[in-house]
ModelCIF file with pLDDT and N, C-alpha, C, O atoms, coordinates in Angstrom:
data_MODEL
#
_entry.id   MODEL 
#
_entity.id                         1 
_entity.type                       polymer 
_entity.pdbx_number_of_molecules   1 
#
_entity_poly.entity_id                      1 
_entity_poly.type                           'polypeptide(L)' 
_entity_poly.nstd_linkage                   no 
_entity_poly.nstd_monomer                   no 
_entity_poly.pdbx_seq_one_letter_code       
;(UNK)(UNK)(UNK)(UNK)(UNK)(UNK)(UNK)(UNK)(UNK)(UNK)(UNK)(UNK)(UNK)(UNK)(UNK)(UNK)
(UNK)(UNK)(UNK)(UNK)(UNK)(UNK)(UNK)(UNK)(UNK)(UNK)(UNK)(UNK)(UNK)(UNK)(UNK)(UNK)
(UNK)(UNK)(UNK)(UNK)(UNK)(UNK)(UNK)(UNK)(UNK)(UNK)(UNK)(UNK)(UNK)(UNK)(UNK)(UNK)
;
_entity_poly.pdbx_seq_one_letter_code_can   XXXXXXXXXXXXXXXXXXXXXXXXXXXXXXXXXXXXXXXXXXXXXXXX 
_entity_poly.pdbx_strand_id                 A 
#
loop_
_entity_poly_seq.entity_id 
_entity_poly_seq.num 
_entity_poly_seq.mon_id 
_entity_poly_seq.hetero 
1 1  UNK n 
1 2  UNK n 
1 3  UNK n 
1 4  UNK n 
1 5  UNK n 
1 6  UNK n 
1 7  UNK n 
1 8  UNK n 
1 9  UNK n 
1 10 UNK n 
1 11 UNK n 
1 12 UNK n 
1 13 UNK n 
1 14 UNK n 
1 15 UNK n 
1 16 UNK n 
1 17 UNK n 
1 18 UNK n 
1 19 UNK n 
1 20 UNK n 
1 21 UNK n 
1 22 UNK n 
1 23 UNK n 
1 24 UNK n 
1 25 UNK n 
1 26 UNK n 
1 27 UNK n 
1 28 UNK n 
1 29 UNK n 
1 30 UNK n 
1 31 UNK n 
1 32 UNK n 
1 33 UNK n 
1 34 UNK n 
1 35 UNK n 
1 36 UNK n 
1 37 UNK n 
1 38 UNK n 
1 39 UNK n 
1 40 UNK n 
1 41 UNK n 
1 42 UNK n 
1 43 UNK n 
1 44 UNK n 
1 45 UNK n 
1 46 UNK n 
1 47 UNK n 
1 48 UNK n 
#
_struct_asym.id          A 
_struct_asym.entity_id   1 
#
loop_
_ma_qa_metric.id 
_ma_qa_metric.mode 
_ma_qa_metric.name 
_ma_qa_metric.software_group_id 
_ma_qa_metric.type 
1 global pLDDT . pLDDT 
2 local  pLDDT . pLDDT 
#
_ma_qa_metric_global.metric_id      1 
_ma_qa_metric_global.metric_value   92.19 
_ma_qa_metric_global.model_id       1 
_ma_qa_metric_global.ordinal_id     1 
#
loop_
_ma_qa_metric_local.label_asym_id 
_ma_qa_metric_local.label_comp_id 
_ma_qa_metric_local.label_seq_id 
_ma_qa_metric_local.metric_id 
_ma_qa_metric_local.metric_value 
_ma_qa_metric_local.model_id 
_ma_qa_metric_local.ordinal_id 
A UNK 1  2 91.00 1 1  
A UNK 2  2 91.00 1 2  
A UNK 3  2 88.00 1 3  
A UNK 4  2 85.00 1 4  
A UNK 5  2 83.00 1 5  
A UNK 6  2 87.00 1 6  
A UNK 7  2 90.00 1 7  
A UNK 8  2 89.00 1 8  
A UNK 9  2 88.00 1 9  
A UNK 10 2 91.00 1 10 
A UNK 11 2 93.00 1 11 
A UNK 12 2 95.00 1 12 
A UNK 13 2 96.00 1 13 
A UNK 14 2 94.00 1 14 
A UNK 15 2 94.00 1 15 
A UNK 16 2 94.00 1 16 
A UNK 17 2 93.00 1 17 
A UNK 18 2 94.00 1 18 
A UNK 19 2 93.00 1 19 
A UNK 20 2 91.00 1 20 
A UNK 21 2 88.00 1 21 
A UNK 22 2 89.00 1 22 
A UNK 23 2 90.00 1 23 
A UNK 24 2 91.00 1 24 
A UNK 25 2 92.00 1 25 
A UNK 26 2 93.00 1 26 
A UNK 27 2 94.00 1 27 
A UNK 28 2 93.00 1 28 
A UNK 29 2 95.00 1 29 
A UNK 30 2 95.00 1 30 
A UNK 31 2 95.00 1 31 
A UNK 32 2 95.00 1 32 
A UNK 33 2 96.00 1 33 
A UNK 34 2 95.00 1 34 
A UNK 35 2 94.00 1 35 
A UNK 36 2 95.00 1 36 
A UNK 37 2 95.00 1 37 
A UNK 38 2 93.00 1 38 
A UNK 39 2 91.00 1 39 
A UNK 40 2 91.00 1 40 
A UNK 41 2 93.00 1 41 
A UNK 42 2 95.00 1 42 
A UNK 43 2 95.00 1 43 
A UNK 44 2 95.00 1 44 
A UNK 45 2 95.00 1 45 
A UNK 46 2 91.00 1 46 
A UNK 47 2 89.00 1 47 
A UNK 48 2 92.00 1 48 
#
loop_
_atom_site.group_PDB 
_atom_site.id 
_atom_site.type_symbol 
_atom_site.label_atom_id 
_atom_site.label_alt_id 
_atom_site.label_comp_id 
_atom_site.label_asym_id 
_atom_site.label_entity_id 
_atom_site.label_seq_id 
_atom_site.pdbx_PDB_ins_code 
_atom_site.Cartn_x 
_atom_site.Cartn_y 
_atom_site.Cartn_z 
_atom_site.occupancy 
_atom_site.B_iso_or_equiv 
_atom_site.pdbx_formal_charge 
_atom_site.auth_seq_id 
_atom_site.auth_comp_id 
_atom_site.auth_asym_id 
_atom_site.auth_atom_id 
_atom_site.pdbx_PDB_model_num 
ATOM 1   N N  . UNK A 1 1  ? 5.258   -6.759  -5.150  1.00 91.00 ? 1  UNK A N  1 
ATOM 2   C CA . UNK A 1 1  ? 4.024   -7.454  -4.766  1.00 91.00 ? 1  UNK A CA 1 
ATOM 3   C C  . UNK A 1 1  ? 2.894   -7.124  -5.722  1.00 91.00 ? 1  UNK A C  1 
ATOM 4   O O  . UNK A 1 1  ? 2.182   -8.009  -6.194  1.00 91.00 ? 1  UNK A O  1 
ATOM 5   N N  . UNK A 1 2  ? 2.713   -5.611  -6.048  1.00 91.00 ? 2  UNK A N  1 
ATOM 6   C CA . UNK A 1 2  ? 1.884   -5.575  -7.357  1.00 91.00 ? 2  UNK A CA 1 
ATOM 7   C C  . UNK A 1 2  ? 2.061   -6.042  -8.518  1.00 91.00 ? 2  UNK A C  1 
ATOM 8   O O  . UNK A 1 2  ? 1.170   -6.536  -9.209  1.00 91.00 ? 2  UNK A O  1 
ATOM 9   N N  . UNK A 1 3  ? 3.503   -5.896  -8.904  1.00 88.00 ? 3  UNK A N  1 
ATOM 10  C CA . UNK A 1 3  ? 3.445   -6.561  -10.183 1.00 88.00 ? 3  UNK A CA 1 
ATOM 11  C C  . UNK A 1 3  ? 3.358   -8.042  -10.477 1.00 88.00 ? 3  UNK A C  1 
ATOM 12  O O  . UNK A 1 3  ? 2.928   -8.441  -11.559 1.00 88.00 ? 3  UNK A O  1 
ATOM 13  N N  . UNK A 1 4  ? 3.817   -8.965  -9.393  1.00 85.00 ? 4  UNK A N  1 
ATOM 14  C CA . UNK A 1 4  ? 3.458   -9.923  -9.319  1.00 85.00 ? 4  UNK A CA 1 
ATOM 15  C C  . UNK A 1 4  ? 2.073   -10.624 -9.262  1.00 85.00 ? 4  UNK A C  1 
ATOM 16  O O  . UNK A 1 4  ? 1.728   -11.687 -9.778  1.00 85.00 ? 4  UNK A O  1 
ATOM 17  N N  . UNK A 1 5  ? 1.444   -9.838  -8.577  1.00 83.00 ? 5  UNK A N  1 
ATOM 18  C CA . UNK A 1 5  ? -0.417  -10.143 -8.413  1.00 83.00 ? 5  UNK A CA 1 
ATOM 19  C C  . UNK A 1 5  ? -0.352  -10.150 -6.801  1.00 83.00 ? 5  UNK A C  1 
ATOM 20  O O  . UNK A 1 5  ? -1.418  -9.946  -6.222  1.00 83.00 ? 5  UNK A O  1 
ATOM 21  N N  . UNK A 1 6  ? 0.686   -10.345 -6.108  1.00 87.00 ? 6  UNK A N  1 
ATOM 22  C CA . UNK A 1 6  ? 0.820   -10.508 -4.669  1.00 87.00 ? 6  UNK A CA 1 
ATOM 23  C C  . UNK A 1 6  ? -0.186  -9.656  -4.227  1.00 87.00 ? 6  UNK A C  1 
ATOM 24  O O  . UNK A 1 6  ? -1.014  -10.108 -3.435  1.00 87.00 ? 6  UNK A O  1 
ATOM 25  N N  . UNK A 1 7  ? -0.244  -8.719  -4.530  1.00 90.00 ? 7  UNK A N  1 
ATOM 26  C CA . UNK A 1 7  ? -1.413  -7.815  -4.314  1.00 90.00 ? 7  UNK A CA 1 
ATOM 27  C C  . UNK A 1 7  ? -2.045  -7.537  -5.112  1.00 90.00 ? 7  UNK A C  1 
ATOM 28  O O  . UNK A 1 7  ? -1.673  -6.694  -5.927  1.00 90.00 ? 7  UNK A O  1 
ATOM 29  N N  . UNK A 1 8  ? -3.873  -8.448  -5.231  1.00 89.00 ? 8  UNK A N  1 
ATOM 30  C CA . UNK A 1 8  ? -4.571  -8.317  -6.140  1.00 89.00 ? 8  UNK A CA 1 
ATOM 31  C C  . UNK A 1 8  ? -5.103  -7.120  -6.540  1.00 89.00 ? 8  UNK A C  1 
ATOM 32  O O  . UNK A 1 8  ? -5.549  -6.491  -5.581  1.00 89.00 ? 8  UNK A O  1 
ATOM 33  N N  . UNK A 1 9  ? -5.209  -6.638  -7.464  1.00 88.00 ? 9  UNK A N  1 
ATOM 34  C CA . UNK A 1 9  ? -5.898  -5.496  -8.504  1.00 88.00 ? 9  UNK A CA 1 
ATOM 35  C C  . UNK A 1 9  ? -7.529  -5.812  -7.758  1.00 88.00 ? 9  UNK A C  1 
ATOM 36  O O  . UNK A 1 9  ? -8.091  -6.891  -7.565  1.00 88.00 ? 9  UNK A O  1 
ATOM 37  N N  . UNK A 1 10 ? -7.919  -4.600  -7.496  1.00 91.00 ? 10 UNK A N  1 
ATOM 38  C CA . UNK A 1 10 ? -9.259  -4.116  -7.190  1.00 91.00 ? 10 UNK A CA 1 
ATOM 39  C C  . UNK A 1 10 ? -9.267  -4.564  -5.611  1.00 91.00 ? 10 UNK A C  1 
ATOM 40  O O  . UNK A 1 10 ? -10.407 -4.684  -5.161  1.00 91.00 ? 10 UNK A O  1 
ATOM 41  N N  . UNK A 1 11 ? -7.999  -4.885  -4.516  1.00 93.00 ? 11 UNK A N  1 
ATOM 42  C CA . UNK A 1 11 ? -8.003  -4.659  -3.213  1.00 93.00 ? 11 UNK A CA 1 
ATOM 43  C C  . UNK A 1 11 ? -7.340  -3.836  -2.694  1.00 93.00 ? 11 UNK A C  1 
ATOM 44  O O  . UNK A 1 11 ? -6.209  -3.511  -3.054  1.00 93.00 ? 11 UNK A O  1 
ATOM 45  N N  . UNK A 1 12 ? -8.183  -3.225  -1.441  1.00 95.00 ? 12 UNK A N  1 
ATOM 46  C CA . UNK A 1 12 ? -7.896  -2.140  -0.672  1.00 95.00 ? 12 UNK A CA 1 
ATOM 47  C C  . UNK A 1 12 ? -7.102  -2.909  0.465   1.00 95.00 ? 12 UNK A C  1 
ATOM 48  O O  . UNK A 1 12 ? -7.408  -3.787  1.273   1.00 95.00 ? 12 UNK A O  1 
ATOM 49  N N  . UNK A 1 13 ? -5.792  -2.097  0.135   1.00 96.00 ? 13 UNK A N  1 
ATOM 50  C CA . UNK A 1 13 ? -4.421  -2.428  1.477   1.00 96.00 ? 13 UNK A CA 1 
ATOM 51  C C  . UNK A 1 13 ? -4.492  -1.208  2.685   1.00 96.00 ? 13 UNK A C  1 
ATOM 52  O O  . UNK A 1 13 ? -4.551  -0.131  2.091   1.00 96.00 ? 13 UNK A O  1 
ATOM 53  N N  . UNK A 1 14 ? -4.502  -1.070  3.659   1.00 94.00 ? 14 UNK A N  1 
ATOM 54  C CA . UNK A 1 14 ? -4.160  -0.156  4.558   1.00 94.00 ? 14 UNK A CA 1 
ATOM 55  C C  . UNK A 1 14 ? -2.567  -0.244  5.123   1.00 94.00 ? 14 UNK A C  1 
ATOM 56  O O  . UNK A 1 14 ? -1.901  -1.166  5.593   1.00 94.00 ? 14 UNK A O  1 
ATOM 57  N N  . UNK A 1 15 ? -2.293  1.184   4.837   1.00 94.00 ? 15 UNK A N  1 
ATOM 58  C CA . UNK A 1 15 ? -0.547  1.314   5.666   1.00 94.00 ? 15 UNK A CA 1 
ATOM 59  C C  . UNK A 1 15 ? -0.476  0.778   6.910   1.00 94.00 ? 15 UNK A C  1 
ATOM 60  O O  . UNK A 1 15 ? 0.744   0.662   7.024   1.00 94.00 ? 15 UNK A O  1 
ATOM 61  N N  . UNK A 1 16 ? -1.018  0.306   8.084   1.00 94.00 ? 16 UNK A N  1 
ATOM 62  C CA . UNK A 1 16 ? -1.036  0.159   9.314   1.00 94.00 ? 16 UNK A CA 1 
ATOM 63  C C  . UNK A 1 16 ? -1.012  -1.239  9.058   1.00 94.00 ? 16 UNK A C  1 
ATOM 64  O O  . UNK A 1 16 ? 0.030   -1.835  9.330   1.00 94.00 ? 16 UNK A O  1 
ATOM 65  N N  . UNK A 1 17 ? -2.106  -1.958  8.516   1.00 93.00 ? 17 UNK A N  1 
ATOM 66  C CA . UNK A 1 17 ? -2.102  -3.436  8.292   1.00 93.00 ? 17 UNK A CA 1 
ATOM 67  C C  . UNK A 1 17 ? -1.128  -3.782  8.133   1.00 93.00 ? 17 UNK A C  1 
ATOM 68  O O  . UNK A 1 17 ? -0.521  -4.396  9.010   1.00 93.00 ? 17 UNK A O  1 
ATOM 69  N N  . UNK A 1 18 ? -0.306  -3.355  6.231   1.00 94.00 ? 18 UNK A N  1 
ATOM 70  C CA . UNK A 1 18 ? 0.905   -3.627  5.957   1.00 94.00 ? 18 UNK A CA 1 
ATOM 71  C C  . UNK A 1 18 ? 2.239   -3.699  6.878   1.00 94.00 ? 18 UNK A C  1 
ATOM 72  O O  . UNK A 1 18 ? 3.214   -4.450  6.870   1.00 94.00 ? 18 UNK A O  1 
ATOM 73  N N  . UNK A 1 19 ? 1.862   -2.607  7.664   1.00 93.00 ? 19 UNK A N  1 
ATOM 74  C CA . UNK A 1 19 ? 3.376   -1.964  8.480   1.00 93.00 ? 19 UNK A CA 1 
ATOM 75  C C  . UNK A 1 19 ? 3.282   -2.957  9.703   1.00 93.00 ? 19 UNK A C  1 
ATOM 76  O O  . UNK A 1 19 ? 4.346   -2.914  10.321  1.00 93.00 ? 19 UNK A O  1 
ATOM 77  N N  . UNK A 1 20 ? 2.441   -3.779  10.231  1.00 91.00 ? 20 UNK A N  1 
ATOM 78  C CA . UNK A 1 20 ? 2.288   -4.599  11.290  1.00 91.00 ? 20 UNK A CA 1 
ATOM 79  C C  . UNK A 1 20 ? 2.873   -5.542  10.699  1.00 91.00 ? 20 UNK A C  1 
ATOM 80  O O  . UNK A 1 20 ? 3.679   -5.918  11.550  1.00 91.00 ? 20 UNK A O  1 
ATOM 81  N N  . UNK A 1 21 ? 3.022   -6.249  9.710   1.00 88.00 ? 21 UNK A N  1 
ATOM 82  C CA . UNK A 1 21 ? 3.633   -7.034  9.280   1.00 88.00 ? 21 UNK A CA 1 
ATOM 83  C C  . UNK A 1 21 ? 4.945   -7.184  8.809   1.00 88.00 ? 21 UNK A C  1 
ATOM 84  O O  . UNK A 1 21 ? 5.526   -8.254  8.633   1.00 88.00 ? 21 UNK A O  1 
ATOM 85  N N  . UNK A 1 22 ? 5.650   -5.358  8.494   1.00 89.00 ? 22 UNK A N  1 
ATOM 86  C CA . UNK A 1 22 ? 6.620   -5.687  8.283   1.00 89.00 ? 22 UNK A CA 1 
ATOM 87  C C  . UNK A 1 22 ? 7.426   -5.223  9.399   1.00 89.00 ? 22 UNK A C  1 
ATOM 88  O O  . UNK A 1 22 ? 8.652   -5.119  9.402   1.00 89.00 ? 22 UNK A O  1 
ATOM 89  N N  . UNK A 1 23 ? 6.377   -4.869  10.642  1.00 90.00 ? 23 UNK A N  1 
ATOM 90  C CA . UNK A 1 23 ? 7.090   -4.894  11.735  1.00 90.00 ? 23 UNK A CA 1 
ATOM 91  C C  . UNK A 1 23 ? 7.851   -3.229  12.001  1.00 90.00 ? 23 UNK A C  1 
ATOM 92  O O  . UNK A 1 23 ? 8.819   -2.842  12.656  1.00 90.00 ? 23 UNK A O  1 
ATOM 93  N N  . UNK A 1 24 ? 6.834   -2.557  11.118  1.00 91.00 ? 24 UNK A N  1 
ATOM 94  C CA . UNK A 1 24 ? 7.421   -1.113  11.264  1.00 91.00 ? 24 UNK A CA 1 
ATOM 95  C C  . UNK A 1 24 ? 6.279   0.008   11.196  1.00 91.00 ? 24 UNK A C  1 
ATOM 96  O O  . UNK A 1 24 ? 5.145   -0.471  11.198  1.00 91.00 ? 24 UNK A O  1 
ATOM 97  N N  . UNK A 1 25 ? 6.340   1.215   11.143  1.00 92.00 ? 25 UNK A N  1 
ATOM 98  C CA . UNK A 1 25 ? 5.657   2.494   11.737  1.00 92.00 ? 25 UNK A CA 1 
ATOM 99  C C  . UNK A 1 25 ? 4.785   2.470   10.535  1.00 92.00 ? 25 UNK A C  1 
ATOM 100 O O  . UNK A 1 25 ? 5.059   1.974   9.442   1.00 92.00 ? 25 UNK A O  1 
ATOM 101 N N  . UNK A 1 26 ? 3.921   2.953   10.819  1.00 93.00 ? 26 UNK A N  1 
ATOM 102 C CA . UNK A 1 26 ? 2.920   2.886   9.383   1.00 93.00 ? 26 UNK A CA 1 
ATOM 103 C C  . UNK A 1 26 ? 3.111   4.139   8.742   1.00 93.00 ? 26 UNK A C  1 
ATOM 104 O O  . UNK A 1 26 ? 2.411   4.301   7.742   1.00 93.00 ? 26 UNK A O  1 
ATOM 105 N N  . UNK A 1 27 ? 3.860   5.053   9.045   1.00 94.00 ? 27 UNK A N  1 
ATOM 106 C CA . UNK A 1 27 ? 4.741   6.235   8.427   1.00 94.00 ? 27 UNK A CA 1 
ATOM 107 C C  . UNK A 1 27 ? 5.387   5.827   6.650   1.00 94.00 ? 27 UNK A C  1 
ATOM 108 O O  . UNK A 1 27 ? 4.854   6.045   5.562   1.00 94.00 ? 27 UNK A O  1 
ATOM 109 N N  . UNK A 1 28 ? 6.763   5.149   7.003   1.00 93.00 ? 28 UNK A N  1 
ATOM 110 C CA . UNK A 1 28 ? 7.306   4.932   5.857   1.00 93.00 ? 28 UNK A CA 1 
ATOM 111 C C  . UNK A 1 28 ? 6.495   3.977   4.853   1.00 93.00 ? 28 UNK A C  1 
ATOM 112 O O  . UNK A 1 28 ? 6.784   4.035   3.658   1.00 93.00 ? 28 UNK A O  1 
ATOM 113 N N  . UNK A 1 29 ? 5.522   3.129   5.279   1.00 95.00 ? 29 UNK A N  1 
ATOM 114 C CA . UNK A 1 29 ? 4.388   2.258   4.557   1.00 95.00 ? 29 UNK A CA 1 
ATOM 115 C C  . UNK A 1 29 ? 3.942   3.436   3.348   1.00 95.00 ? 29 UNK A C  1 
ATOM 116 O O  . UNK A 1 29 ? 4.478   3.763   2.289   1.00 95.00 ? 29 UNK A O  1 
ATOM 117 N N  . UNK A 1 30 ? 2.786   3.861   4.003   1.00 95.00 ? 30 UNK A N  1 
ATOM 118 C CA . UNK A 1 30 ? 2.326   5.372   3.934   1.00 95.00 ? 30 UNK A CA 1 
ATOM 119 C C  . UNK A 1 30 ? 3.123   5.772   2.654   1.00 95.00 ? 30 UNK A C  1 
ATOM 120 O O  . UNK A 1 30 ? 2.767   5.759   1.475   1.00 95.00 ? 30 UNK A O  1 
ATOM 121 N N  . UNK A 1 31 ? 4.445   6.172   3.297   1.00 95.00 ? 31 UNK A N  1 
ATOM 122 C CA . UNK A 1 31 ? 4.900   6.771   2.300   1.00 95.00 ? 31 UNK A CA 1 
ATOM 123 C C  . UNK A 1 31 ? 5.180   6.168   0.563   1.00 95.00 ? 31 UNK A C  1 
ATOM 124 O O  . UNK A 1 31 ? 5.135   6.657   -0.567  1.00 95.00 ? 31 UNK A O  1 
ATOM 125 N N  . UNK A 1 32 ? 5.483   4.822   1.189   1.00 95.00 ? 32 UNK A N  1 
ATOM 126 C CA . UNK A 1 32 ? 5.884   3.839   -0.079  1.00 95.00 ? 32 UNK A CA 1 
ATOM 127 C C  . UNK A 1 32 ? 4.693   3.821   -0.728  1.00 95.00 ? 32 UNK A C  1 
ATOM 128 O O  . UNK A 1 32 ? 4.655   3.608   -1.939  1.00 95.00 ? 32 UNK A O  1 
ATOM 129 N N  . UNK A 1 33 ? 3.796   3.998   -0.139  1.00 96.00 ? 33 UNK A N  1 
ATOM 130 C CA . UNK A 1 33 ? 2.422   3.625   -1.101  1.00 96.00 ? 33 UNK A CA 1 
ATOM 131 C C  . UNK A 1 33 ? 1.901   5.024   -2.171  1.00 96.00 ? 33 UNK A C  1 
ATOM 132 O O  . UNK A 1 33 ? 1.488   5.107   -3.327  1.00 96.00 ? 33 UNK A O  1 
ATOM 133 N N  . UNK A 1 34 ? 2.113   5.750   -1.346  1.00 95.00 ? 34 UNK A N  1 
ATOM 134 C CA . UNK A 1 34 ? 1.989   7.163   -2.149  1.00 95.00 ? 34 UNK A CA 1 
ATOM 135 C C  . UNK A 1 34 ? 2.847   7.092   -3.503  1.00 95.00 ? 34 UNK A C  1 
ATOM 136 O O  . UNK A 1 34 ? 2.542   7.372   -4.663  1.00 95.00 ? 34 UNK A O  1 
ATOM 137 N N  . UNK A 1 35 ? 3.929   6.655   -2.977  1.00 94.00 ? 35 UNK A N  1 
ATOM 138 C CA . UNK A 1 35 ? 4.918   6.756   -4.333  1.00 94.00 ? 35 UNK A CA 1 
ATOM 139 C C  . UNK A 1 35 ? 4.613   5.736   -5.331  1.00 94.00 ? 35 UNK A C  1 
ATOM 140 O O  . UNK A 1 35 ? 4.667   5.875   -6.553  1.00 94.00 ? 35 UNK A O  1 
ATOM 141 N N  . UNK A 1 36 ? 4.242   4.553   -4.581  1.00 95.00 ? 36 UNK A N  1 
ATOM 142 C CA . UNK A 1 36 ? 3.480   3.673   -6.131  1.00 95.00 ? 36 UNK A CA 1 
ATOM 143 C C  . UNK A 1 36 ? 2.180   4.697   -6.436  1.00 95.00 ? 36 UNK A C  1 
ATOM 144 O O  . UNK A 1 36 ? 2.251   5.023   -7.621  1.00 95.00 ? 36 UNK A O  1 
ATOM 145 N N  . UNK A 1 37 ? 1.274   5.182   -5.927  1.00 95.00 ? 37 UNK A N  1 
ATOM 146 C CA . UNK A 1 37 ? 0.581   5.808   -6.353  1.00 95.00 ? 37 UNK A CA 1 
ATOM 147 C C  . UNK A 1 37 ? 1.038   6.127   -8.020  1.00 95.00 ? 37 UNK A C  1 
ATOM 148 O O  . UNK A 1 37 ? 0.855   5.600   -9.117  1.00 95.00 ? 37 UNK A O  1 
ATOM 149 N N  . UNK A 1 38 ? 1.806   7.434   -7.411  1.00 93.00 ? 38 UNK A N  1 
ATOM 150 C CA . UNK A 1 38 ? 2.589   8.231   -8.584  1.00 93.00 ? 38 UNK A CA 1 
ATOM 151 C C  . UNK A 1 38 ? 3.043   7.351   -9.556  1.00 93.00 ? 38 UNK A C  1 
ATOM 152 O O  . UNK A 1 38 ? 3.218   7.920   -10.633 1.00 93.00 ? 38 UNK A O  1 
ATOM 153 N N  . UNK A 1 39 ? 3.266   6.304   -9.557  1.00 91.00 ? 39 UNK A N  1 
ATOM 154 C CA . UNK A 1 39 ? 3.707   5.026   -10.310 1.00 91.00 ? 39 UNK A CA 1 
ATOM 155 C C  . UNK A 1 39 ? 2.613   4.855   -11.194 1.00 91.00 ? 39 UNK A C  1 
ATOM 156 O O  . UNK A 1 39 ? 2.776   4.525   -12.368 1.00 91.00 ? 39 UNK A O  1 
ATOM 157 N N  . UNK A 1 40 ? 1.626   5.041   -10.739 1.00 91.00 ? 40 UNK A N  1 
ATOM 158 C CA . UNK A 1 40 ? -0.258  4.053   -10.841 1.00 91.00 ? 40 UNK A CA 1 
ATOM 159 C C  . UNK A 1 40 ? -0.416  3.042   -10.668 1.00 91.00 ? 40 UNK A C  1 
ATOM 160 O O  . UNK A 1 40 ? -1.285  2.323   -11.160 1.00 91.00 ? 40 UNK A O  1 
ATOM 161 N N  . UNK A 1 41 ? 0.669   2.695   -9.685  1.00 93.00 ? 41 UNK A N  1 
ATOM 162 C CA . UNK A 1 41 ? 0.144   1.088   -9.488  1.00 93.00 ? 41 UNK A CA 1 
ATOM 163 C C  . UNK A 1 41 ? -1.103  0.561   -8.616  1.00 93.00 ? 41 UNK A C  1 
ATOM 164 O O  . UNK A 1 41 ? -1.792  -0.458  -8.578  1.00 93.00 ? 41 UNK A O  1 
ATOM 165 N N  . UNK A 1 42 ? -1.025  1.881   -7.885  1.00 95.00 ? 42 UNK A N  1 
ATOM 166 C CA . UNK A 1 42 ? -2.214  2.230   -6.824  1.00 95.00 ? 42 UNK A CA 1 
ATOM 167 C C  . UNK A 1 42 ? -3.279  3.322   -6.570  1.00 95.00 ? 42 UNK A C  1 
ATOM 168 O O  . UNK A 1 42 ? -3.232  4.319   -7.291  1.00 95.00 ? 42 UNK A O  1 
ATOM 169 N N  . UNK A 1 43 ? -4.026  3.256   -5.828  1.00 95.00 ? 43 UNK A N  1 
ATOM 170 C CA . UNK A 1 43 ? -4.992  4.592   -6.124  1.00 95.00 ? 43 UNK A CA 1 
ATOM 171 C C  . UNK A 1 43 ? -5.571  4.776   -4.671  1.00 95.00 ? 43 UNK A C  1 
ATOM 172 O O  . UNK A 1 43 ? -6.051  3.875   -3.985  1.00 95.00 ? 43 UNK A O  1 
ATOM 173 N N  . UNK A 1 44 ? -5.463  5.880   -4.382  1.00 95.00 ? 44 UNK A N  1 
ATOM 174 C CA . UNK A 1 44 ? -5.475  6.540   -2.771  1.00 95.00 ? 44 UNK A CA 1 
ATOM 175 C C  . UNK A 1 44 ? -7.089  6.394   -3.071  1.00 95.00 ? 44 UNK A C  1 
ATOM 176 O O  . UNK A 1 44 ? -7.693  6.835   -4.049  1.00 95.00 ? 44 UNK A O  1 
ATOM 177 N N  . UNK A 1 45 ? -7.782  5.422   -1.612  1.00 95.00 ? 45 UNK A N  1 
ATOM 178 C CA . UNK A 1 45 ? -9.418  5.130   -1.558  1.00 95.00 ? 45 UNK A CA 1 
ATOM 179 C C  . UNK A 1 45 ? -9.606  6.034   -0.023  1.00 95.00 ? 45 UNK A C  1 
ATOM 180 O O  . UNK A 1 45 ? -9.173  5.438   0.963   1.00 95.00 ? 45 UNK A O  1 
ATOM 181 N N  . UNK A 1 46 ? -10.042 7.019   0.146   1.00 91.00 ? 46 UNK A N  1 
ATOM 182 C CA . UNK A 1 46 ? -10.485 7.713   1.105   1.00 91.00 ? 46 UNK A CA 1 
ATOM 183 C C  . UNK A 1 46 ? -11.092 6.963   2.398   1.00 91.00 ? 46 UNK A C  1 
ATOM 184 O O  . UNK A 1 46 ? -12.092 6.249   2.466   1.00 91.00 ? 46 UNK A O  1 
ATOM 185 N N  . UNK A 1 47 ? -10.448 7.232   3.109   1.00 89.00 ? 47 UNK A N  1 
ATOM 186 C CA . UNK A 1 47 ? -10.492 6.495   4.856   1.00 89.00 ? 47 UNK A CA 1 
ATOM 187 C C  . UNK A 1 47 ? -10.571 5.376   4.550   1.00 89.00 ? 47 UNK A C  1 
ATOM 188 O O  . UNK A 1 47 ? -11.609 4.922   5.032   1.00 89.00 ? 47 UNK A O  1 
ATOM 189 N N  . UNK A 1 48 ? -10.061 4.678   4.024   1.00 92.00 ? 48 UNK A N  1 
ATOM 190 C CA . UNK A 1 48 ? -9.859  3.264   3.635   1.00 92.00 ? 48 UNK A CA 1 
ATOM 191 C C  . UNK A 1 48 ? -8.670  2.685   3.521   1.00 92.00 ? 48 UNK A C  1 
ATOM 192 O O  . UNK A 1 48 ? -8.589  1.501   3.192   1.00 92.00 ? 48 UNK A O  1 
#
């Protein structure tokens, strides 16, 4: 979804939002996102 643009550059996603949609715990979201982090595809925005 990032590399595609599916998810635009300079928007803030929340794990809970995401995870409602894919119909699962906002746990493993969470987690997937951290790991793009480490990627840099993403960047952890504080309580956001």
């Amino acid at each position: 979804a990032v590399i595609s643009g599916e998810m635009k550059p300079g928007a803030v996603y929340s794990a809970p939002s995401l995870a409602e949609q894919f119909g699962v715990s906002p746990t493993p979201v969470r987690e997937a996102l951290l790991d793009l982090a480490k990627e840099g595809l993403v960047e952890v925005v504080r309580n956001k």
